[in-house]
N, C-alpha and C. Protein backbone atom coordinates (compact mmCIF):
# COMPACT_ATOMS: atom_id res chain seq x y z
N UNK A 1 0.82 -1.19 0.00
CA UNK A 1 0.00 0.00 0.00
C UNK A 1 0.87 1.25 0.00
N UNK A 2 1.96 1.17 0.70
CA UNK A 2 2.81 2.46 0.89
C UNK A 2 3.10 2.73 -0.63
N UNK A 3 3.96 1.59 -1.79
CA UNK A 3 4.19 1.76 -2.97
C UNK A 3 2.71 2.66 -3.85
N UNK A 4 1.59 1.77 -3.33
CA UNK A 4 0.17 2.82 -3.70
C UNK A 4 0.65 4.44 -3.43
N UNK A 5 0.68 4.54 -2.83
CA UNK A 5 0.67 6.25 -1.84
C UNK A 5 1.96 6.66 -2.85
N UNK A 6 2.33 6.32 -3.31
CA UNK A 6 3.41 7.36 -3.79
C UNK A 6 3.76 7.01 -5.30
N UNK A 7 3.02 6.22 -5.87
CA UNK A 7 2.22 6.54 -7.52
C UNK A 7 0.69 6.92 -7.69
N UNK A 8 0.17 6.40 -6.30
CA UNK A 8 -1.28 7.33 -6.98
C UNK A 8 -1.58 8.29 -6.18
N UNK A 9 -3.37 8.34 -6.10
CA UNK A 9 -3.70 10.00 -5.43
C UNK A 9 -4.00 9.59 -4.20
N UNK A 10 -3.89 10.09 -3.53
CA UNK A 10 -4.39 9.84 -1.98
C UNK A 10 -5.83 9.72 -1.65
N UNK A 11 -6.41 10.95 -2.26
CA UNK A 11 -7.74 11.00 -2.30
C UNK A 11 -8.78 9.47 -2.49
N UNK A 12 -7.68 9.22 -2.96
CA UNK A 12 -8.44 7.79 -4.13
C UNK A 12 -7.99 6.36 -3.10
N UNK A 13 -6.89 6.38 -2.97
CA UNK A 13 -5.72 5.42 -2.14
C UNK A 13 -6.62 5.27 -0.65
N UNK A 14 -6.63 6.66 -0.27
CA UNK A 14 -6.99 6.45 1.22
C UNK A 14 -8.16 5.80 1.94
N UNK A 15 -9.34 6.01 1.39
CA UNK A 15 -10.93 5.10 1.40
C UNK A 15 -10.53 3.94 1.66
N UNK A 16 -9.61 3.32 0.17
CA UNK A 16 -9.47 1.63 0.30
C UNK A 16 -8.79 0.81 1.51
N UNK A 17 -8.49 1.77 2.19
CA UNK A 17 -7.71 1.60 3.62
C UNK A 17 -8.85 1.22 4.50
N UNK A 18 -10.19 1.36 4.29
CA UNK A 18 -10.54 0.88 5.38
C UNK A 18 -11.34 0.12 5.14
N UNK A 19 -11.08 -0.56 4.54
CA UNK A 19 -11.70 -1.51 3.61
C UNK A 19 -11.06 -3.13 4.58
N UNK A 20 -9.93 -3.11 4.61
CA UNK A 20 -8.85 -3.87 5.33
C UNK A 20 -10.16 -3.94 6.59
N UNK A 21 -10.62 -3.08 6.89
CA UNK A 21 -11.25 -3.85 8.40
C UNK A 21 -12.39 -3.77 7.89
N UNK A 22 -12.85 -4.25 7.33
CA UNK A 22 -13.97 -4.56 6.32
C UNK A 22 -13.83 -6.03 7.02
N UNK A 23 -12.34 -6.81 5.92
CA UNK A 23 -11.61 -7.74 5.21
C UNK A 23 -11.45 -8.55 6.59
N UNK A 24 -10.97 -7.95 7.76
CA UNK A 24 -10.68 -8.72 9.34
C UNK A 24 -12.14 -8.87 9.47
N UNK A 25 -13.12 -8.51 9.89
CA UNK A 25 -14.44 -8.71 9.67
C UNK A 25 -14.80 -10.00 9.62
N UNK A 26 -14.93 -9.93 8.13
CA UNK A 26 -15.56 -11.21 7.26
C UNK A 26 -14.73 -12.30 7.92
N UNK A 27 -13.17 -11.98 7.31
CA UNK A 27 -12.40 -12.92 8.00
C UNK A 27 -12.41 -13.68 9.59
N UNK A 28 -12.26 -12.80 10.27
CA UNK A 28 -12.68 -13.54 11.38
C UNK A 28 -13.67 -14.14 11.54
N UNK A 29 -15.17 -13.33 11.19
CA UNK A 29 -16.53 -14.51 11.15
C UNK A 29 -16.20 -15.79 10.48
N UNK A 30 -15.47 -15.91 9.07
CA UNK A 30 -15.27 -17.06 8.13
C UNK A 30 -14.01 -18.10 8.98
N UNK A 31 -13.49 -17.64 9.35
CA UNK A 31 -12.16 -18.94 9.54
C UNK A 31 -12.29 -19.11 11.61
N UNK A 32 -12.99 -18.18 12.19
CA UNK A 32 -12.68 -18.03 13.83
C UNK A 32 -14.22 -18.36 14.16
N UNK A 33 -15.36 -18.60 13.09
CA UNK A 33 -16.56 -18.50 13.60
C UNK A 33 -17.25 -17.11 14.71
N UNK A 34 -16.55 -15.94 14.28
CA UNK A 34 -17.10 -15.14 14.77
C UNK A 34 -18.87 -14.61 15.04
N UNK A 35 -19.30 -14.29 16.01
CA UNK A 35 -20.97 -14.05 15.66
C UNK A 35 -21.33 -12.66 15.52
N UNK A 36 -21.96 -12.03 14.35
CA UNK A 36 -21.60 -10.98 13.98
C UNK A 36 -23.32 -10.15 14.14
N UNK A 37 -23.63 -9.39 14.45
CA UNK A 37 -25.24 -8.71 14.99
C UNK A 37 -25.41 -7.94 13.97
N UNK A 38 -26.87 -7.81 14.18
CA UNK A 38 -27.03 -6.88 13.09
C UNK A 38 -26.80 -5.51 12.80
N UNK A 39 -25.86 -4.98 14.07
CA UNK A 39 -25.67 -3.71 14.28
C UNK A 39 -24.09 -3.65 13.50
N UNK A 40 -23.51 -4.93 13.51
CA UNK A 40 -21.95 -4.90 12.92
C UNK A 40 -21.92 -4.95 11.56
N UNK A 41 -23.27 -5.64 10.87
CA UNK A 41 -23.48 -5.13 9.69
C UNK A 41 -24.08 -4.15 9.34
N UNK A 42 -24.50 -3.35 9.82
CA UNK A 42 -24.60 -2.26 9.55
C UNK A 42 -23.77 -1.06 9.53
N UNK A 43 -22.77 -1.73 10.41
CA UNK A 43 -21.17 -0.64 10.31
C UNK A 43 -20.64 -0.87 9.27
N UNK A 44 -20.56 -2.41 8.95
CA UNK A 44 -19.90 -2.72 7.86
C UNK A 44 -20.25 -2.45 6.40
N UNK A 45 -21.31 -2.06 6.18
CA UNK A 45 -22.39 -1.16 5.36
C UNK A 45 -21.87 0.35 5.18
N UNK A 46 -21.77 0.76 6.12
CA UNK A 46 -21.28 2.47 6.57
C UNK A 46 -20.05 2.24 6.11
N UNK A 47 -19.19 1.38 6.63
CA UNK A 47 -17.68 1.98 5.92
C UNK A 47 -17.51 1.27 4.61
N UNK A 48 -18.24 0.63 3.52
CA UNK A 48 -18.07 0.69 2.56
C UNK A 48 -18.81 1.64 1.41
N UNK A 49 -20.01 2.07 2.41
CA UNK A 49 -20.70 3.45 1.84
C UNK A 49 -20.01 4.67 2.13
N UNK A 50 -18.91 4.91 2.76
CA UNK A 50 -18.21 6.12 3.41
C UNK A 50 -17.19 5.68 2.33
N UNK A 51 -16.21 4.93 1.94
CA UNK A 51 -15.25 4.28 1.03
C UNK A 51 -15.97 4.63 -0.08
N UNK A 52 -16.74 3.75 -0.56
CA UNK A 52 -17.52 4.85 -2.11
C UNK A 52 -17.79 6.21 -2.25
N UNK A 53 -18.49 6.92 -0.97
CA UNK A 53 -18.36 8.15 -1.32
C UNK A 53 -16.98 8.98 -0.88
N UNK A 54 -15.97 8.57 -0.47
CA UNK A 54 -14.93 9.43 0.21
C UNK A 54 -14.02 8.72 -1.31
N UNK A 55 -14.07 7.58 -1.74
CA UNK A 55 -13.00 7.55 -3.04
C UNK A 55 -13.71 7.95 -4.34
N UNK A 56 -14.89 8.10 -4.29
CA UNK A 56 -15.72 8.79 -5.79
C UNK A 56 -15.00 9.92 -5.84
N UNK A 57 -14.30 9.65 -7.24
CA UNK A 57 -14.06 11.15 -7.71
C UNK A 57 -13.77 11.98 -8.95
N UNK A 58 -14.54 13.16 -8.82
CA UNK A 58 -14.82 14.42 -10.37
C UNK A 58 -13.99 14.87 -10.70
N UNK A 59 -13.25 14.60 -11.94
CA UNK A 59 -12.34 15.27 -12.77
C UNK A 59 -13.00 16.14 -13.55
C-alpha cells in the first residue's frame, strides 16, 4: 500500500484503507466462527458506503 501512496492520489488510495477492516471482519466470522449482529453489519455497510463516497471522484 505504501508503494500505492506514492504513484497514486491519496484521495483515491486512502478510502481503500478501510476496507482492510472490512476484510478482518468477514475474515474472522469465516475462519474463527465469529458471531456478527445486526448492528456490525450495519457498520460494515457504513464503511463501505463512506469508502464509495470518500473515493468517488470528479475530474
Amino acid at each position: 500500500m505504501m508503494v500505492a501512496f506514492r504513484y497514486g492520489k491519496l484521495s483515491v488510495l486512502h478510502p481503500l484503507m478501510s476496507i482492510s477492516y472490512v476484510l478482518a471482519i468477514l475474515l474472522g466470522q469465516w475462519f474463527l466462527q465469529e458471531a456478527l449482529s445486526l448492528i456490525n453489519y450495519v457498520g460494515i455497510l457504513f464503511i463501505i458506503f463512506g469508502s464509495i463516497i470518500m473515493g468517488g471522484e470528479t475530474e
